[in-house]
PDB file of N, CA and C in Angstrom:
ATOM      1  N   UNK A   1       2.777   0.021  20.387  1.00  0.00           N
ATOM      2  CA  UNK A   1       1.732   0.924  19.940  1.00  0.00           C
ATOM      3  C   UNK A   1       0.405   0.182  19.989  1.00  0.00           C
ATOM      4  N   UNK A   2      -0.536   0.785  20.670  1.00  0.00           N
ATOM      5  CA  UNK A   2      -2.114   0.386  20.748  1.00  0.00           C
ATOM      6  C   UNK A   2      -2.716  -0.083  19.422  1.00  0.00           C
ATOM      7  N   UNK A   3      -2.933  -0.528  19.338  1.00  0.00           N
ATOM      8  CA  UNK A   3      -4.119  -1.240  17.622  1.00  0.00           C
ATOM      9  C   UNK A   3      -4.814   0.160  17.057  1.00  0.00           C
ATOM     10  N   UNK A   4      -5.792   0.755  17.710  1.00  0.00           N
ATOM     11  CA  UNK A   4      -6.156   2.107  17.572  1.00  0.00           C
ATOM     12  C   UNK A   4      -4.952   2.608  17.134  1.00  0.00           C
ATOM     13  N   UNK A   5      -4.331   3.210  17.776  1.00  0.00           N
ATOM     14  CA  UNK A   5      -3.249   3.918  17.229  1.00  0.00           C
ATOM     15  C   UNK A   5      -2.553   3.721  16.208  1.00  0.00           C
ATOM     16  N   UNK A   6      -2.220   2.564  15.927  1.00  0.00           N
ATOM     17  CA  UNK A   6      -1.803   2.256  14.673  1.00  0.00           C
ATOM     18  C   UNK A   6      -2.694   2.301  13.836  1.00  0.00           C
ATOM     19  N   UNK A   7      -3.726   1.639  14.003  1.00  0.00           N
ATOM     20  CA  UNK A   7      -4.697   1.806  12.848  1.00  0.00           C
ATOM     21  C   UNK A   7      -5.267   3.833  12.493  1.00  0.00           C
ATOM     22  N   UNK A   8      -4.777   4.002  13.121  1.00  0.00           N
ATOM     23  CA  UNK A   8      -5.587   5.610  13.277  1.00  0.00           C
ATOM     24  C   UNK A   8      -4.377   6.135  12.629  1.00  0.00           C
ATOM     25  N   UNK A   9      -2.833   5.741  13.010  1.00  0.00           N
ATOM     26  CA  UNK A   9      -1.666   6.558  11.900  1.00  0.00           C
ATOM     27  C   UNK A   9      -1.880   5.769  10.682  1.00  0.00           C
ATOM     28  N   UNK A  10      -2.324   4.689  10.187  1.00  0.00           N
ATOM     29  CA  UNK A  10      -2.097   3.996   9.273  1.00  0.00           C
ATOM     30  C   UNK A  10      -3.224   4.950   7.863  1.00  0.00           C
ATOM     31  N   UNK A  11      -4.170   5.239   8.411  1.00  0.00           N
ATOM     32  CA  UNK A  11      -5.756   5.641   8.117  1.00  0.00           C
ATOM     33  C   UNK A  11      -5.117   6.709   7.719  1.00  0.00           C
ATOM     34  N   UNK A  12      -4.487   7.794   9.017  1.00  0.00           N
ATOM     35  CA  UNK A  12      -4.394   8.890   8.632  1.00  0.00           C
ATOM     36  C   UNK A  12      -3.461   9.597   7.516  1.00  0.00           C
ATOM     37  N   UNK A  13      -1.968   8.491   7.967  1.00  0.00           N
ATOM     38  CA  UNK A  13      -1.147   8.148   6.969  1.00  0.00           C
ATOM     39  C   UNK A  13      -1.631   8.515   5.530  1.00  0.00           C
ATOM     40  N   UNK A  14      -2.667   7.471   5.309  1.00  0.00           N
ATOM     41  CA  UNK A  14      -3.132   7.077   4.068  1.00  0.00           C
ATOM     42  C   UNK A  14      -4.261   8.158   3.355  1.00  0.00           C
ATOM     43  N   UNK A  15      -4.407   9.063   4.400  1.00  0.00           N
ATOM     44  CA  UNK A  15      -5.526  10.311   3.809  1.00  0.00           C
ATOM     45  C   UNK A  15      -4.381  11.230   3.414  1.00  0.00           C
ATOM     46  N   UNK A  16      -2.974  11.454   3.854  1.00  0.00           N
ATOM     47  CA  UNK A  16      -2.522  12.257   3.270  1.00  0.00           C
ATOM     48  C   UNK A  16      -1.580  11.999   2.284  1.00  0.00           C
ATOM     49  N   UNK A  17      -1.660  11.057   2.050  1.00  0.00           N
ATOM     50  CA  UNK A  17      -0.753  10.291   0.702  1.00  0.00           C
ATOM     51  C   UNK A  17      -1.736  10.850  -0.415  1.00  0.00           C
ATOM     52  N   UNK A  18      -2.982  10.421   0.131  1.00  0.00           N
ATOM     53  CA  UNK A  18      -4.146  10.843  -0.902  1.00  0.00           C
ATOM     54  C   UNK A  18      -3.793  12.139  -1.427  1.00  0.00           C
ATOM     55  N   UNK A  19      -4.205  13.261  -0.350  1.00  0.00           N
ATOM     56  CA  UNK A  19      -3.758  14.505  -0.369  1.00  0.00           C
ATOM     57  C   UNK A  19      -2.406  14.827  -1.372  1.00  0.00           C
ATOM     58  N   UNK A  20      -1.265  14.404  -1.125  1.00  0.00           N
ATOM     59  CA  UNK A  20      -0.341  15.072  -1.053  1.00  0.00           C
ATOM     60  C   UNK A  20      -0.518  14.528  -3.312  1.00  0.00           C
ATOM     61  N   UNK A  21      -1.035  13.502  -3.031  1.00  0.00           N
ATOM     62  CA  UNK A  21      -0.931  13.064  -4.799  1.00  0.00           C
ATOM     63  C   UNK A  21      -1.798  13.917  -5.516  1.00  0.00           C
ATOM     64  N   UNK A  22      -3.126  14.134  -5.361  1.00  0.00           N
ATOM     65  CA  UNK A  22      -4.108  15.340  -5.718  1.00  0.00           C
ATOM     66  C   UNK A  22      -3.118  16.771  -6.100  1.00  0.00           C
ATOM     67  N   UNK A  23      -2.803  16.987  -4.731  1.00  0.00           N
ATOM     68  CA  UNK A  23      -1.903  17.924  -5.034  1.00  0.00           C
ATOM     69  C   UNK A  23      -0.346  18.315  -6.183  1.00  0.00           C
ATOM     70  N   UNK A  24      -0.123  17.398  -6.180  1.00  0.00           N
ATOM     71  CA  UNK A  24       0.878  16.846  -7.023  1.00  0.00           C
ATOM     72  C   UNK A  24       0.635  16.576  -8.421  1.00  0.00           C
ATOM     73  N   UNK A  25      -0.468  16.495  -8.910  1.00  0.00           N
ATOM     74  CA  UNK A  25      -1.003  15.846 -10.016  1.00  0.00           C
ATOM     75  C   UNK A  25      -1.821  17.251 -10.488  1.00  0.00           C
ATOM     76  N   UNK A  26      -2.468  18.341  -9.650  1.00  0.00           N
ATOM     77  CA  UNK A  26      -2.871  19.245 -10.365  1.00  0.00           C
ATOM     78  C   UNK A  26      -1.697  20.005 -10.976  1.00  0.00           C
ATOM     79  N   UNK A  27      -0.360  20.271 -10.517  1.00  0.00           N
ATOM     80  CA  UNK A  27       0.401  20.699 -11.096  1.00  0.00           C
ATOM     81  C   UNK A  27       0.498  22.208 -10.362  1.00  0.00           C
ATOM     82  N   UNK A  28       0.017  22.827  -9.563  1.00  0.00           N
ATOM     83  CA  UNK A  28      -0.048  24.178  -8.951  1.00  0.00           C
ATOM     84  C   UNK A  28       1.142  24.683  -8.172  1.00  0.00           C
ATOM     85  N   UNK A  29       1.752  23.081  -7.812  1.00  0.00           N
ATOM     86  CA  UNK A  29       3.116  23.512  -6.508  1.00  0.00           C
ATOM     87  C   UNK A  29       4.463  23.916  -7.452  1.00  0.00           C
ATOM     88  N   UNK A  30       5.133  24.552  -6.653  1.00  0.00           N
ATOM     89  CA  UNK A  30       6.550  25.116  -7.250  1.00  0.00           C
ATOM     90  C   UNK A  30       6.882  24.006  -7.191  1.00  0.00           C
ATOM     91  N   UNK A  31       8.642  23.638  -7.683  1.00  0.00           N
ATOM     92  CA  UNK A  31       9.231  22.954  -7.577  1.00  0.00           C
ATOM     93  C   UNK A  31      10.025  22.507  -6.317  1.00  0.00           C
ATOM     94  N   UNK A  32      10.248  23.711  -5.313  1.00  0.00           N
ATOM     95  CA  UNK A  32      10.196  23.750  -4.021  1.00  0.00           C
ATOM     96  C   UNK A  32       9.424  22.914  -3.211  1.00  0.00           C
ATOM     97  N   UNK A  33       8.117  23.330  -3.526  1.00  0.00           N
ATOM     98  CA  UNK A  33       6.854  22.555  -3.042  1.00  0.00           C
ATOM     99  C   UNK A  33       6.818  20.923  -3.029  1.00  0.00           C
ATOM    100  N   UNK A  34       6.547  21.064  -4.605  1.00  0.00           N
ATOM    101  CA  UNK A  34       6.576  19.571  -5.122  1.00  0.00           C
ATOM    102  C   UNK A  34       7.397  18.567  -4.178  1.00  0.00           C
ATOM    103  N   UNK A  35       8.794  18.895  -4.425  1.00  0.00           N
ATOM    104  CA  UNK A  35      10.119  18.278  -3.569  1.00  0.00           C
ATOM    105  C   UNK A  35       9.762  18.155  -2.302  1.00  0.00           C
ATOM    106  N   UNK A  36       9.096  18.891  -1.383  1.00  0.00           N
ATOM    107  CA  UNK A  36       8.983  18.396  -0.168  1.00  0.00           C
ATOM    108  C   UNK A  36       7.613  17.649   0.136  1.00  0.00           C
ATOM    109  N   UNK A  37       6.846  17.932  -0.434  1.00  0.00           N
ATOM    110  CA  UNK A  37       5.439  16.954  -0.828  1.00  0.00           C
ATOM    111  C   UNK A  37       6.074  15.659  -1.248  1.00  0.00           C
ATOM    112  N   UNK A  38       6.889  15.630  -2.081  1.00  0.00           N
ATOM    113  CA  UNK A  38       6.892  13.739  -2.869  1.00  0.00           C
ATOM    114  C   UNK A  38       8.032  13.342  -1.084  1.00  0.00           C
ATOM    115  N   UNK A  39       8.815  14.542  -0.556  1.00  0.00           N
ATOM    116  CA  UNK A  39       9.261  13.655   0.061  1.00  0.00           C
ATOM    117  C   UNK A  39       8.748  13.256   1.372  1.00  0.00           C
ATOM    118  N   UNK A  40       7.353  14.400   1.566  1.00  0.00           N
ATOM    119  CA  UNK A  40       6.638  13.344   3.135  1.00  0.00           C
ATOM    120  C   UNK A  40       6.119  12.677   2.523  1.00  0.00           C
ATOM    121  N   UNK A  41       5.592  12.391   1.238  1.00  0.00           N
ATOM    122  CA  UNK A  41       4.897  11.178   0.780  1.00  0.00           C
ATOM    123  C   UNK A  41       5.509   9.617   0.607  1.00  0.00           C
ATOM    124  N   UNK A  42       7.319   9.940   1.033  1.00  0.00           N
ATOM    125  CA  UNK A  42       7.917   9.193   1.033  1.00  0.00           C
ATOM    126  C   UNK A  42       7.498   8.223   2.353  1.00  0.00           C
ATOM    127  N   UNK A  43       8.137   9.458   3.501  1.00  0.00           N
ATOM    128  CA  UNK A  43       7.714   9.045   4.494  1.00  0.00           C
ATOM    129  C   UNK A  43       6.714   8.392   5.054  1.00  0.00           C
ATOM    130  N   UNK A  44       5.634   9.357   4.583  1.00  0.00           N
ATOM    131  CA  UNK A  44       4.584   8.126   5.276  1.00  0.00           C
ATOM    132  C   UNK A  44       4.024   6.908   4.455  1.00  0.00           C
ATOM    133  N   UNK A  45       4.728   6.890   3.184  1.00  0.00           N
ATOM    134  CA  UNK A  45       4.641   5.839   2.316  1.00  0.00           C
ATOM    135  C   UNK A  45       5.219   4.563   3.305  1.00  0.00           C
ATOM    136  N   UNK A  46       6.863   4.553   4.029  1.00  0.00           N
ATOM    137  CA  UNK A  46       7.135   3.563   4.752  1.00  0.00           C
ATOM    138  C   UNK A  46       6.516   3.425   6.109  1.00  0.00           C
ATOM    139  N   UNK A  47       5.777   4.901   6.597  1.00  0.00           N
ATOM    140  CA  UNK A  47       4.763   4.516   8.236  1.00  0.00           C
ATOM    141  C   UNK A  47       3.805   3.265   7.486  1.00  0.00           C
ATOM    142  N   UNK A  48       3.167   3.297   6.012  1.00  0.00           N
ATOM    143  CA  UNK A  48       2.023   2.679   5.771  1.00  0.00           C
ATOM    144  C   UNK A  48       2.562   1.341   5.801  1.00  0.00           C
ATOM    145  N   UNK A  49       4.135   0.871   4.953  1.00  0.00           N
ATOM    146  CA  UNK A  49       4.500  -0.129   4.602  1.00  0.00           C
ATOM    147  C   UNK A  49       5.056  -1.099   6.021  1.00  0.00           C
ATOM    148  N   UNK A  50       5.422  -0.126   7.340  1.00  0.00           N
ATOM    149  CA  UNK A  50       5.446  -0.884   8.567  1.00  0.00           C
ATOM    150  C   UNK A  50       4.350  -1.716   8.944  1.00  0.00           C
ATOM    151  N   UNK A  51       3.032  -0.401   8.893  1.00  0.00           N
ATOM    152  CA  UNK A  51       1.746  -1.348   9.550  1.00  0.00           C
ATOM    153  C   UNK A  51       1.276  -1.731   9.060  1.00  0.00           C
ATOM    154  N   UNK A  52       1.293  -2.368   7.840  1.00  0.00           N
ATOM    155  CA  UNK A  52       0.952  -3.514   6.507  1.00  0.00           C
ATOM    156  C   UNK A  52       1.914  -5.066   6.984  1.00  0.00           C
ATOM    157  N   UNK A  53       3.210  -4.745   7.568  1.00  0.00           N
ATOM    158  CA  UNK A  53       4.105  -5.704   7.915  1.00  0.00           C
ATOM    159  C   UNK A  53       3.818  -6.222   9.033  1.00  0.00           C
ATOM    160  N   UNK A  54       3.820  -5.162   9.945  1.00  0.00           N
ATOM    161  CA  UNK A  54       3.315  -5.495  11.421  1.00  0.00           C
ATOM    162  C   UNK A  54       1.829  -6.264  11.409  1.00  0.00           C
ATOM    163  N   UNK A  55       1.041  -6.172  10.117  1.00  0.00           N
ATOM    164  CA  UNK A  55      -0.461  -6.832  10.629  1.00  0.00           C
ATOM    165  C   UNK A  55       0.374  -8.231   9.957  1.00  0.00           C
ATOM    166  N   UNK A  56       0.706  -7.809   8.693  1.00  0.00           N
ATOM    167  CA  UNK A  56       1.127  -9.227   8.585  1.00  0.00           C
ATOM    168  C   UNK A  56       1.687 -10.497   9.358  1.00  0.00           C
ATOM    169  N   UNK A  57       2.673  -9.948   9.966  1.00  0.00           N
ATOM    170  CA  UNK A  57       3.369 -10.689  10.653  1.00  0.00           C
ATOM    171  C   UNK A  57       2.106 -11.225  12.099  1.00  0.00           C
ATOM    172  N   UNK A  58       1.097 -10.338  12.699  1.00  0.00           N
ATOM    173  CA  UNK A  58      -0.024 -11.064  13.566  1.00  0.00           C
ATOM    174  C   UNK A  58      -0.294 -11.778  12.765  1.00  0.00           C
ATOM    175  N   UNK A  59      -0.830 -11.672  11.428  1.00  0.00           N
ATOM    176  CA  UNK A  59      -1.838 -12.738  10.783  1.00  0.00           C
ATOM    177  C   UNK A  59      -1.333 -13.949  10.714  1.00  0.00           C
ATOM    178  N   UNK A  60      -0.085 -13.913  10.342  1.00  0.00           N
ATOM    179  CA  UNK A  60       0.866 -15.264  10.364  1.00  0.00           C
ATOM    180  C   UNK A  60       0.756 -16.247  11.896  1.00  0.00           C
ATOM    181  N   UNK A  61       1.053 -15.260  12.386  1.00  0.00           N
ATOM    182  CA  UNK A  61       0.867 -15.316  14.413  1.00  0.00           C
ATOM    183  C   UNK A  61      -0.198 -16.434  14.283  1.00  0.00           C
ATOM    184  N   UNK A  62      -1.102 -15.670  14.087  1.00  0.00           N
ATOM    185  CA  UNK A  62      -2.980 -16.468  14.132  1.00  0.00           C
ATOM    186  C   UNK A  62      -2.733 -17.414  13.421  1.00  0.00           C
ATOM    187  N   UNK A  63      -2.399 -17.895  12.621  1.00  0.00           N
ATOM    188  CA  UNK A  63      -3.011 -18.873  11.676  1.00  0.00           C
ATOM    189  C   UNK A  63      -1.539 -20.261  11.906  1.00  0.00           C
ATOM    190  N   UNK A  64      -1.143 -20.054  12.920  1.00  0.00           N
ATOM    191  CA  UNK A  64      -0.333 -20.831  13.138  1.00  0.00           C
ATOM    192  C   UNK A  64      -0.994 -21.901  14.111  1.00  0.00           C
ATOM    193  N   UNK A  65      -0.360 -23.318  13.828  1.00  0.00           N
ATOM    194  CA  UNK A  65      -1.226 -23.969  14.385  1.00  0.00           C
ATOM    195  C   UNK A  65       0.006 -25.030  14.457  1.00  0.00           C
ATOM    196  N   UNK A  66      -0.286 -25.747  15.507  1.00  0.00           N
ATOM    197  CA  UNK A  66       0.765 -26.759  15.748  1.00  0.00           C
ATOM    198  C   UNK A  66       2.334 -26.646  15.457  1.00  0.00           C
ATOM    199  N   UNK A  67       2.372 -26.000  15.819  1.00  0.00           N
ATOM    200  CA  UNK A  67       4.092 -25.170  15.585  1.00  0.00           C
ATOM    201  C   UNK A  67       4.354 -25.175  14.198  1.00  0.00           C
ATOM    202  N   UNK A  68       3.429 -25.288  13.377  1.00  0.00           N
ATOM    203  CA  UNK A  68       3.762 -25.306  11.855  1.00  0.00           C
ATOM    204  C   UNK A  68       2.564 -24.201  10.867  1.00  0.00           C
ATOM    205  N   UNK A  69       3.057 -23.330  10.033  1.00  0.00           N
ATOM    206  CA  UNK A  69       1.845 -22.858   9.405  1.00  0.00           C
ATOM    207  C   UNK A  69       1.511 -23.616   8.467  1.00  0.00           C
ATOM    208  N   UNK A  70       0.333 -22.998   8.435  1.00  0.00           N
ATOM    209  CA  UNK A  70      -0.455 -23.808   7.100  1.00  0.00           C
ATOM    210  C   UNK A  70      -1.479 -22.138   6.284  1.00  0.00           C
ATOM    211  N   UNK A  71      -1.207 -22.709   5.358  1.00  0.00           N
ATOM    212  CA  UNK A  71      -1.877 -21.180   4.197  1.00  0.00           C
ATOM    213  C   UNK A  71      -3.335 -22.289   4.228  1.00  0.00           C
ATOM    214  N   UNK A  72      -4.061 -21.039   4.667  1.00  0.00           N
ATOM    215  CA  UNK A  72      -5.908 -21.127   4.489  1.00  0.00           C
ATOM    216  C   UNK A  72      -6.446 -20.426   3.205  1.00  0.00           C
ATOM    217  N   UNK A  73      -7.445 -20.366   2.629  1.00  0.00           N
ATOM    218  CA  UNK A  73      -7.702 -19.880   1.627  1.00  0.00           C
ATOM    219  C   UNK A  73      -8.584 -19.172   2.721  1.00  0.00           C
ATOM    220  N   UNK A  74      -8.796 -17.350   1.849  1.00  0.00           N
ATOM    221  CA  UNK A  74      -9.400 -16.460   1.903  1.00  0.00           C
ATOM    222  C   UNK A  74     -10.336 -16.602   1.241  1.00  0.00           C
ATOM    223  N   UNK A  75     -11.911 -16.587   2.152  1.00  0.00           N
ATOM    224  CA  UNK A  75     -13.414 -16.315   1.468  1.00  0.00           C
ATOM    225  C   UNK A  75     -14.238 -15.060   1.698  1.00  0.00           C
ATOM    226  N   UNK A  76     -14.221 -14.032   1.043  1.00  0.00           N
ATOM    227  CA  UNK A  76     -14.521 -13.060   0.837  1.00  0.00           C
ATOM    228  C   UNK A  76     -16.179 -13.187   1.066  1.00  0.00           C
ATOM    229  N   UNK A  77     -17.195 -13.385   1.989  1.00  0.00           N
ATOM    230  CA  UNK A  77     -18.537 -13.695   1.835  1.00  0.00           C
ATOM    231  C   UNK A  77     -19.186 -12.527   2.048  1.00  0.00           C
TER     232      UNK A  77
END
């Protein structure tokens, strides 16, 4: 999968998690409803938790250096 693309399901993923909790939290859906709302929220709960893994695992990639990693500290500037 293209970087775009992932990043664009990851994004989009993550706008309807938004969604689907709003919804969920006003209290308006049947119980019907509800049930299939918490369960695509399942779903794309693990699309989000792949491409959280998948960057991880590049970042590790990168920061490898001499066939050995080494942990850098993060500076937020």
């Amino acid at each position: 999968m293209s970087k775009k693309k992932s990043t664009a399901l990851f994004e989009d993923s993550l706008a309807e998690i938004e969604r689907l909790v709003s919804q969920l939290e006003q209290g308006d859906l049947s119980l019907e409803e509800s049930l299939k709302s918490f369960e695509r929220g399942v779903t794309l709960t693990r699309i989000c938790q792949k491409a959280l893994q998948e960057a991880e695992q590049k970042v590790q990639i990168l920061i490898e250096k001499n066939g050995t990693q080494t942990l850098e500290s993060f500076t937020d500037e």
